[in-house]
Each structure stands twice: as structure tokens, then as C-alpha cells.
Protein backbone atom coordinates (compact mmCIF):
# COMPACT_ATOMS: atom_id res chain seq x y z
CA UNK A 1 54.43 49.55 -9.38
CA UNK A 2 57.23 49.93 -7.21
CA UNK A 3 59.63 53.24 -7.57
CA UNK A 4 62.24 50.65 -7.82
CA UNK A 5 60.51 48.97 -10.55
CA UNK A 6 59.53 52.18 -12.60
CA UNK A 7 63.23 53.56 -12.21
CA UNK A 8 64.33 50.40 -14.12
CA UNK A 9 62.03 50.24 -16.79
CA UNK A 10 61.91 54.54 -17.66
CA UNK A 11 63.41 55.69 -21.13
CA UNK A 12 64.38 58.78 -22.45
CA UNK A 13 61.57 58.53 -25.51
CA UNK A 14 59.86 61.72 -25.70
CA UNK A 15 56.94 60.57 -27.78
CA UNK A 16 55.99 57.62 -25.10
CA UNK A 17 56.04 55.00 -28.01
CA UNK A 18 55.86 52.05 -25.18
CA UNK A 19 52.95 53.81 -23.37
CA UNK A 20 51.17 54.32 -27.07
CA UNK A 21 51.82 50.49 -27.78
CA UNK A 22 50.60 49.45 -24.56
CA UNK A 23 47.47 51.35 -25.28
CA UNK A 24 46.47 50.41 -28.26
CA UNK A 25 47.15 46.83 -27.34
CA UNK A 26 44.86 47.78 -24.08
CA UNK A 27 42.10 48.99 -26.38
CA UNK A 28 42.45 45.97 -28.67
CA UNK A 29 41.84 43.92 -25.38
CA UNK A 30 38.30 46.05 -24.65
CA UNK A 31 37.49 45.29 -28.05
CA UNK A 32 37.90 41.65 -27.34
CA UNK A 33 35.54 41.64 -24.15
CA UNK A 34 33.41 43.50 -26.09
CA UNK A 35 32.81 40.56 -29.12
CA UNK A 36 32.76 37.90 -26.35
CA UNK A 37 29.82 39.68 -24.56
CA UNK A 38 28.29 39.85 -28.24
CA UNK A 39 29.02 35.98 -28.08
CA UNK A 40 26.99 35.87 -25.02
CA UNK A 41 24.27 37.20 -26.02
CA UNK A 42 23.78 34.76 -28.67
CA UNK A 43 23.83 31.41 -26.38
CA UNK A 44 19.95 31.71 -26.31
CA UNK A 45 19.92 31.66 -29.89
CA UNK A 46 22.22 29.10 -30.53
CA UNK A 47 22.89 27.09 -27.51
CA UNK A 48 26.52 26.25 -26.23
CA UNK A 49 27.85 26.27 -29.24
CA UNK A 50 28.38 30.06 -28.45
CA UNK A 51 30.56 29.52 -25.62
CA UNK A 52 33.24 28.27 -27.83
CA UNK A 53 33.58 32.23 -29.69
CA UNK A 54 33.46 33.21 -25.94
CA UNK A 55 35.99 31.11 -24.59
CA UNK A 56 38.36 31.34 -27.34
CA UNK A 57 37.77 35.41 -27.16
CA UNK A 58 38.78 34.99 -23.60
CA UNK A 59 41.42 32.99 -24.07
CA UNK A 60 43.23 35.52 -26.52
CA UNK A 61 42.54 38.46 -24.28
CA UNK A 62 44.43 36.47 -21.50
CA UNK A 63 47.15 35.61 -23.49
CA UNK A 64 48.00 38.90 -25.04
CA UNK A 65 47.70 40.54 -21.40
CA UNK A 66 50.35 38.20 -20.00
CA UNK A 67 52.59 39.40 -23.37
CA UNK A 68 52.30 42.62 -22.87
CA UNK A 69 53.88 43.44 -19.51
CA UNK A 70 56.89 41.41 -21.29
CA UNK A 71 56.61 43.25 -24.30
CA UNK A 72 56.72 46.93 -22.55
CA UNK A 73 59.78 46.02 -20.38
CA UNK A 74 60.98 44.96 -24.12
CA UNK A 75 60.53 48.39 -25.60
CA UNK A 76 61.95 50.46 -23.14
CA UNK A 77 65.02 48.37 -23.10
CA UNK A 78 65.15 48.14 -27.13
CA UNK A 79 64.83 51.93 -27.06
CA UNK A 80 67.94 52.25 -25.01
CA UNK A 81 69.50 49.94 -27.43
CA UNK A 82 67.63 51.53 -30.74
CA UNK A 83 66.34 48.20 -31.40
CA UNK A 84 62.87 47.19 -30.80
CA UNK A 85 61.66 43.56 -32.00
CA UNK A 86 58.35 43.22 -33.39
CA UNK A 87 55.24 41.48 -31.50
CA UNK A 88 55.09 39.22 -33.67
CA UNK A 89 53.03 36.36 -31.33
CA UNK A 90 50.51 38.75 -30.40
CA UNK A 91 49.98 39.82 -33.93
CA UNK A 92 50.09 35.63 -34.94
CA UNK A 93 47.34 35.24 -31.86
CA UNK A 94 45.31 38.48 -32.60
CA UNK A 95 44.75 37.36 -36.29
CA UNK A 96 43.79 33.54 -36.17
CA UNK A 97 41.28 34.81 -33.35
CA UNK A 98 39.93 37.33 -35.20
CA UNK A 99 39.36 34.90 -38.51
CA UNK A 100 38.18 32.29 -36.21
CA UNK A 101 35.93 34.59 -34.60
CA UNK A 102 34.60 36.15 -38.37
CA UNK A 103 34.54 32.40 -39.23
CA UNK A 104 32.22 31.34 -36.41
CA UNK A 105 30.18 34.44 -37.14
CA UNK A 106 29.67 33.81 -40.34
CA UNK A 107 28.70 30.04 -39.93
CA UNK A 108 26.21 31.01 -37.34
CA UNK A 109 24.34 33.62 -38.94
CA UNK A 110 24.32 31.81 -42.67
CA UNK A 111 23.02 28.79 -40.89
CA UNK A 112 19.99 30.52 -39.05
């Protein structure tokens, strides 16, 4: 990042609550690439049928990356104003993949 850049989006929060969002959503993202290389493993088992836990794993994991450089210039400007909106897309995307992904699990594993 450009000086410029981090000079625009700094904050006076002493507890770092952007960073601390930003890496938990980071973490949730390794835990993502972690279940789609779990999916992986399974296409000799089950054939291409696999790839579609992969992709949509993938898919996710892209999507809530592009959100989240949006959502940490969001924070530090809501903590200037003491108002911070919820994420509530990424939550929306994070939970249909995860009960798609239990779903899919599930299926597979009952129908071996």
C-alpha cells in the first residue's frame, strides 16, 4: 500500500478492531481452502461431482476477499464516525456455503 493510501484509511482505534476483523475474516478464508482441498481429495471417490463443493468453496473465498478490502476502508471510516455497519453479505454468503457445503457432505458420505 501506498503511504498515501495508508494515511487515508488510519484511525485512532487503539484496540485495532478493523485489523482484528480483517483477520478473522482472513482465517475464515484459510479455512475455506482448507475444505475445498478436503473436496479434492474426494474426486477419486466420487467423481466430478466433487468439483461442485470445490468450486462453490472457491467461489465464496473469492467473493468475501473482494468484500473485505471494502469492508476495512468501511470500518475505519465508521470508527471516525462511531458508526460501523454490519457485514451482513459476507455473513449471508459465509452461511448458505457452509450449509451447502455440510449438505453436500452429508449426501456424499450417507450415499457411499
Amino acid at each position: 500500500m501506498s503511504h498515501r493510501v495508508i494515511r487515508a484509511l488510519a484511525h485512532d482505534d487503539p484496540g485495532l478492531q478493523p485489523e482484528r476483523t480483517l483477520l478473522a475474516w482472513r482465517r475464515t478464508l484459510m479455512t475455506l481452502l482448507v475444505v475445498c482441498t478436503i473436496f479434492l481429495r474426494w474426486i477419486p471417490h466420487y467423481g466430478l461431482i466433487a468439483l461442485l463443493p470445490v468450486s462453490l468453496s472457491l467461489i465464496a473465498g473469492l467473493l468475501i476477499q473482494l468484500a473485505l478490502n471494502a469492508r476495512y476502508r468501511k470500518s475505519t471510516k465508521g470508527l471516525k464516525q462511531e458508526r460501523i455497519p454490519a457485514p451482513f453479505r459476507e455473513v449471508v454468503v459465509l452461511g448458505g456455503t457452509v450449509m451447502v457445503l455440510s449438505g453436500v457432505g452429508i449426501y456424499a458420505v450417507l450415499s457411499r
